[in-house]
N, C-alpha and C. Protein backbone atom coordinates (compact mmCIF):
# COMPACT_ATOMS: atom_id res chain seq x y z
N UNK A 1 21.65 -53.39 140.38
CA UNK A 1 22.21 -54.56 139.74
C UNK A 1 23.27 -54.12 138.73
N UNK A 2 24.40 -54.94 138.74
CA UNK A 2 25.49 -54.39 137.91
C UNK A 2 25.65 -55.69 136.53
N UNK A 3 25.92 -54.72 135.65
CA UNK A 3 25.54 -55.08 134.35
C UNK A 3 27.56 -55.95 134.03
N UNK A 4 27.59 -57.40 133.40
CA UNK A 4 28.53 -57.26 132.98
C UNK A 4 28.99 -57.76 131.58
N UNK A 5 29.96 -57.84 130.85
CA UNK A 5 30.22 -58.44 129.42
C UNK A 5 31.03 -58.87 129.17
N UNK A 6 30.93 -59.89 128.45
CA UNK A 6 31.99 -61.03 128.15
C UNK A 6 32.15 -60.30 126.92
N UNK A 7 34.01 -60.41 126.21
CA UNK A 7 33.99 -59.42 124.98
C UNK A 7 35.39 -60.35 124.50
N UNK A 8 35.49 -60.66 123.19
CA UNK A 8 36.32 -60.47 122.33
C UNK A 8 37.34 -59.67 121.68
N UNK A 9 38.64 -59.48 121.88
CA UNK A 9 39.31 -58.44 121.36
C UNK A 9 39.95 -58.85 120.24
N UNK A 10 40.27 -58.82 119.06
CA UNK A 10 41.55 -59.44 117.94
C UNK A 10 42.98 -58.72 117.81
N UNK A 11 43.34 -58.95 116.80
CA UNK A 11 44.70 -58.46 116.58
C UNK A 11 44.16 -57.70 115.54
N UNK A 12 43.30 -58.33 114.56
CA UNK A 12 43.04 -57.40 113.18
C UNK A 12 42.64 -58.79 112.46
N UNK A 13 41.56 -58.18 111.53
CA UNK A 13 40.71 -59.41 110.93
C UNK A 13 41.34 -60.73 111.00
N UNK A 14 40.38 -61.75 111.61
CA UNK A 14 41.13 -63.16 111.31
C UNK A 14 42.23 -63.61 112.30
N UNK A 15 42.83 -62.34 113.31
CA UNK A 15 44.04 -62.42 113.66
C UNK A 15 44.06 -63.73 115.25
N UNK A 16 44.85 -62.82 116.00
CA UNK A 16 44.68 -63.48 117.52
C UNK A 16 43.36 -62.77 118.03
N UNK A 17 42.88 -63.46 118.99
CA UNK A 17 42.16 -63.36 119.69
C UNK A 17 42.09 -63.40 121.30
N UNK A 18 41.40 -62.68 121.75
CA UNK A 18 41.14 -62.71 123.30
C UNK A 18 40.09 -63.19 123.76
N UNK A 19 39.35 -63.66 124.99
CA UNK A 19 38.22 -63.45 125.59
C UNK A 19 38.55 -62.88 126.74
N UNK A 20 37.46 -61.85 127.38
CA UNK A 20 37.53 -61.51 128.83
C UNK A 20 36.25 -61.16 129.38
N UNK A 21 35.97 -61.11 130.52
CA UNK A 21 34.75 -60.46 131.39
C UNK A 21 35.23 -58.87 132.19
N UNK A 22 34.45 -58.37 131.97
CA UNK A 22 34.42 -56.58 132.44
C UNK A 22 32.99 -56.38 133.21
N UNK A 23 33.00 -55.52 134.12
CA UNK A 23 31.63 -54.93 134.60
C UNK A 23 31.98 -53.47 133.64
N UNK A 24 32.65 -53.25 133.29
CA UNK A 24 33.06 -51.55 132.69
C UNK A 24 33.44 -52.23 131.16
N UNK A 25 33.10 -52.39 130.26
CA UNK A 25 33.78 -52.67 128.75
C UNK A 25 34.43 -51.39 128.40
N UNK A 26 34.13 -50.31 128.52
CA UNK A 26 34.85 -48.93 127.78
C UNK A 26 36.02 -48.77 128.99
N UNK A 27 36.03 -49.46 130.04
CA UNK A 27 37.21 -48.62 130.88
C UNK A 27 38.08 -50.21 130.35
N UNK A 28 37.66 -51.21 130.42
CA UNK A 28 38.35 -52.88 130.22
C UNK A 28 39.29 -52.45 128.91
N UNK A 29 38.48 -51.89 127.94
CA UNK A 29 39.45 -52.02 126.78
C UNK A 29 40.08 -50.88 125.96
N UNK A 30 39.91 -49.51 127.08
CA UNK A 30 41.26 -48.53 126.98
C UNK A 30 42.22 -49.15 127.66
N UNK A 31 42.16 -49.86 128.83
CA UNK A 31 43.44 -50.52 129.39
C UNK A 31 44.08 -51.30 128.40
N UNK A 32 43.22 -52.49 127.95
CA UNK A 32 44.10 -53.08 126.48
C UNK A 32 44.91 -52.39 125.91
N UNK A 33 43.73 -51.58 125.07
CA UNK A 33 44.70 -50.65 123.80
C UNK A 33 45.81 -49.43 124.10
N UNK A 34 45.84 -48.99 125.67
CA UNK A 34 47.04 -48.60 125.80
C UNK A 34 48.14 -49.49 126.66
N UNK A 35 48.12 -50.83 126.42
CA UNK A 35 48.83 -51.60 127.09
C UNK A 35 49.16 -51.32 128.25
N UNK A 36 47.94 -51.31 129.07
CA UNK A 36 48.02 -50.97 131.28
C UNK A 36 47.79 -52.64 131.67
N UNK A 37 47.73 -53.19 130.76
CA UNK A 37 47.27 -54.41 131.63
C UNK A 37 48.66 -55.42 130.58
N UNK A 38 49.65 -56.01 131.98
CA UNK A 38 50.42 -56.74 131.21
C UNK A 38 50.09 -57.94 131.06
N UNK A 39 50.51 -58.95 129.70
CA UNK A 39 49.99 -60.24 129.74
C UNK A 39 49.69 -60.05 128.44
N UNK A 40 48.64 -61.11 127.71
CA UNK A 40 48.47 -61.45 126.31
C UNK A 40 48.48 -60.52 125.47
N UNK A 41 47.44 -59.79 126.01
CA UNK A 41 47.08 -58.39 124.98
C UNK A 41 47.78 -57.67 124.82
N UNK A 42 48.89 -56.95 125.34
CA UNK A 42 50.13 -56.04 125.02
C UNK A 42 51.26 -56.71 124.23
N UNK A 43 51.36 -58.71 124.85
CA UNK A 43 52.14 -58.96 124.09
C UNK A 43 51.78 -59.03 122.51
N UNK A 44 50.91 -59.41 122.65
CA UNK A 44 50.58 -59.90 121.05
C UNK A 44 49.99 -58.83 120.46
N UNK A 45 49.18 -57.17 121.28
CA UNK A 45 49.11 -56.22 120.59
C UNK A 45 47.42 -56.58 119.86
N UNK A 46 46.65 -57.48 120.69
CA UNK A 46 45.18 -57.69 120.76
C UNK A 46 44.48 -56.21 121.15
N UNK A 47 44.13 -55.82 120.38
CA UNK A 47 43.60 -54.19 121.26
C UNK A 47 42.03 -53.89 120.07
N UNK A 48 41.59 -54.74 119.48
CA UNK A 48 40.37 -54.61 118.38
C UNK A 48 39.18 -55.20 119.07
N UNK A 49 38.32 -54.45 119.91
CA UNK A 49 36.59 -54.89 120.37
C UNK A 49 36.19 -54.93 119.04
N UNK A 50 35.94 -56.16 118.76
CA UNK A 50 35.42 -57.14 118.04
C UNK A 50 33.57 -57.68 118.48
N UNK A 51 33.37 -58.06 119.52
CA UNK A 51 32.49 -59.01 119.70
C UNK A 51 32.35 -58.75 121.59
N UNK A 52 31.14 -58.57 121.25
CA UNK A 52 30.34 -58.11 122.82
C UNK A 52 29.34 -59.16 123.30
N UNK A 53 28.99 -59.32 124.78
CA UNK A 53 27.93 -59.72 125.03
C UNK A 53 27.52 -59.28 126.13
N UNK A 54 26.10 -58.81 126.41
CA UNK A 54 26.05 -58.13 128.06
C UNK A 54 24.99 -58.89 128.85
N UNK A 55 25.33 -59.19 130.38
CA UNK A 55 24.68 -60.45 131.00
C UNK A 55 24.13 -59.20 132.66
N UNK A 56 23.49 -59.70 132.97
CA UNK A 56 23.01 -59.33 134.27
C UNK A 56 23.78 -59.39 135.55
N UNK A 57 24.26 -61.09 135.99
CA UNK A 57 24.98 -61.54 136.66
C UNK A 57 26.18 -61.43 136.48
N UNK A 58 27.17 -61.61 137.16
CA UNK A 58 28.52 -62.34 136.93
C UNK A 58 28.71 -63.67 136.88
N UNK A 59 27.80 -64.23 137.71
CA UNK A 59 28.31 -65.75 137.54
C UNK A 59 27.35 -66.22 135.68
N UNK A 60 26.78 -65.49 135.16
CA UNK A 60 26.70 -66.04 133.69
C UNK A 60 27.62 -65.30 133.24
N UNK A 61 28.10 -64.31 133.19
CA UNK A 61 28.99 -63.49 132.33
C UNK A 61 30.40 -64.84 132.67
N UNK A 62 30.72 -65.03 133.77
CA UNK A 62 31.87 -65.84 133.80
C UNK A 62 31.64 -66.97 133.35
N UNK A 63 30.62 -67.70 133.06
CA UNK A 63 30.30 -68.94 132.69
C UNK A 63 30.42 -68.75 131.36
N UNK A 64 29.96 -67.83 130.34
CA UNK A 64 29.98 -67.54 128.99
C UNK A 64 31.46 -66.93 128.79
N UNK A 65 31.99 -67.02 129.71
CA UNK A 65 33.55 -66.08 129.29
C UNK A 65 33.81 -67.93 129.17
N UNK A 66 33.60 -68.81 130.08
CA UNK A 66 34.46 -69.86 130.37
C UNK A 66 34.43 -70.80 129.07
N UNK A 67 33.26 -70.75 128.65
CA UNK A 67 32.34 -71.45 127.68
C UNK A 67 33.19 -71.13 126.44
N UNK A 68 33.04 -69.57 126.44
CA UNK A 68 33.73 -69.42 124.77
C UNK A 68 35.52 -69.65 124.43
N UNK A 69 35.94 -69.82 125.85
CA UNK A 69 37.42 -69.97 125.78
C UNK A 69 37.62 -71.65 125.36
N UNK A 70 37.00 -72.14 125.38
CA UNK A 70 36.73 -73.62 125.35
C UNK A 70 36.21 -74.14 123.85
N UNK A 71 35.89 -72.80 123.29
CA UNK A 71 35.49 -73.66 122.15
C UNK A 71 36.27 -73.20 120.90
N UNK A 72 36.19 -73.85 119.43
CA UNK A 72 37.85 -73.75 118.82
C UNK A 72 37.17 -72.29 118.04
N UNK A 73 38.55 -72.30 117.37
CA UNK A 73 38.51 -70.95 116.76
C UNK A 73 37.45 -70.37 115.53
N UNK A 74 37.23 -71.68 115.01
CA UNK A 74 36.21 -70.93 114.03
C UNK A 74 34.83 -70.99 114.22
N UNK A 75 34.30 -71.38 115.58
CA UNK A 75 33.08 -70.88 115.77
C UNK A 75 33.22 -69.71 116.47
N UNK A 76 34.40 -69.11 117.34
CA UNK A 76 34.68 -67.83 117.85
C UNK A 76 34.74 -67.09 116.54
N UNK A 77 35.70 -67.39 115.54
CA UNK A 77 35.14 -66.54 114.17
C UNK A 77 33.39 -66.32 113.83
N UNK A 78 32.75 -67.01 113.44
CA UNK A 78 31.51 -67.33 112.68
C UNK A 78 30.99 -66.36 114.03
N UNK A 79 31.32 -66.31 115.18
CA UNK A 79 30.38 -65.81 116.39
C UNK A 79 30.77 -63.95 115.98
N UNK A 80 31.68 -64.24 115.77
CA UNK A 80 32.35 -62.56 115.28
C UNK A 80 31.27 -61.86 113.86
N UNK A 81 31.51 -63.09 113.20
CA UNK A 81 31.33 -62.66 111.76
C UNK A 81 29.69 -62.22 111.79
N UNK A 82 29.15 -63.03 112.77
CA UNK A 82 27.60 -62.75 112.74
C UNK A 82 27.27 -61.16 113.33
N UNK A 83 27.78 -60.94 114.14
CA UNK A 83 27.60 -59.41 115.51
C UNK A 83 28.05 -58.56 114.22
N UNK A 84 29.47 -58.74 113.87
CA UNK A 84 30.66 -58.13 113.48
C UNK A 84 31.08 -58.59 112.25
N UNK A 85 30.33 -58.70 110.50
CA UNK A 85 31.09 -58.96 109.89
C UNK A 85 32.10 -58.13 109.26
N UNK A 86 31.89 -56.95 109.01
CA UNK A 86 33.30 -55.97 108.58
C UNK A 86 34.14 -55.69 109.56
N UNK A 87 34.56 -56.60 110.73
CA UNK A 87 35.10 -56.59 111.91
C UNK A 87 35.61 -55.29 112.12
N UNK A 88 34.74 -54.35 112.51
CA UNK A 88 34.96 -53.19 112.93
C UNK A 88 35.45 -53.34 114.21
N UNK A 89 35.76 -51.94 114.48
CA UNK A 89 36.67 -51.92 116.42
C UNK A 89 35.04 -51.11 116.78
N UNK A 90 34.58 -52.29 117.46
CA UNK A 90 33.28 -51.39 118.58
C UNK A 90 33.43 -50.35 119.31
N UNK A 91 34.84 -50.58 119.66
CA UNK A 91 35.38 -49.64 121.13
C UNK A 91 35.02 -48.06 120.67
N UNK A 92 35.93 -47.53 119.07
CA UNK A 92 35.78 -46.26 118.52
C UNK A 92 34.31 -46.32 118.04
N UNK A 93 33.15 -47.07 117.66
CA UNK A 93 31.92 -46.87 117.47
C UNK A 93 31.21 -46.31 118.99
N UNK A 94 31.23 -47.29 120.12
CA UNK A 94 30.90 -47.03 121.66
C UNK A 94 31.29 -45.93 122.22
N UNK A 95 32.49 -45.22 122.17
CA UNK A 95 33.02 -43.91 122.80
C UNK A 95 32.15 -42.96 121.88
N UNK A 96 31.93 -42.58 120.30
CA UNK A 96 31.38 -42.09 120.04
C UNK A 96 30.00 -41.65 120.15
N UNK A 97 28.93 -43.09 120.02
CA UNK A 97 27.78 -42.97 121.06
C UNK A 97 27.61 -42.79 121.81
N UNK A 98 27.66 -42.62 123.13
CA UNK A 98 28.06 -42.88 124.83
C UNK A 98 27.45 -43.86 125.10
N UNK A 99 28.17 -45.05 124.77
CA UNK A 99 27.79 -46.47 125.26
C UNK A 99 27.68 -46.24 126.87
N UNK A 100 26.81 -46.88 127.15
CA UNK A 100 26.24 -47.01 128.53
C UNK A 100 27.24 -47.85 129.60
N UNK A 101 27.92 -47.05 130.02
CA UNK A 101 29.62 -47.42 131.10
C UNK A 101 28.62 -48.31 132.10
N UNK A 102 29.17 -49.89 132.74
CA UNK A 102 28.76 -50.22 134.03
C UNK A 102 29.53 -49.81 135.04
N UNK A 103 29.05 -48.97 136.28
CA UNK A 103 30.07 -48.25 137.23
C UNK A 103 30.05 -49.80 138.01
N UNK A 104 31.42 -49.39 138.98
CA UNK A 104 31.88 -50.57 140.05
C UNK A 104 31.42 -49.74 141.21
């Protein structure tokens, strides 16, 4: 069974924001932060794992990706602030631990 996560990226406290779904979060958001993936995140320079969630399925991981794009910005804040209040970058915490990669 393949593991996947709906994740949050920012610009920097407070800033822009992303949502996306990954089966891989550590391979999803080196692509961000070295701008391989063109579109929002390179333009606007979104490259901060902020806010994680990890689901079993895909069809809930996509339903909770769909869910949180839908709802306004300051409960996507308050959802940050709770996981994440010194809005740290997870990504440099996760590479350091060996966060647990989902292979494809």
């Amino acid at each position: 069974m393949k593991t996947y996560y709906v994740y949050m990226l920012a610009s920097k406290k407070n800033g822009t924001l992303y949502v996306g779904v990954t089966n891989d979060l550590i391979k999803r958001v080196y692509q961000h932060r070295n701008n391989l993936i063109a579109g929002f995140t390179s333009k606007y320079s979104v490259h901060r794992l902020v806010y994680h969630e990890q689901y079993a399925g895909i069809r809930f991981a996509i339903a909770r990706e769909k869910q949180l794009k839908t709802w306004n910005r300051r409960w996507k804040l308050e959802l940050i602030e709770k996981m994440n209040p010194e809005w740290n970058d997870l990504y440099e915490e996760m590479t350091k631990t060996g966060f647990p990669l989902a292979r494809e």
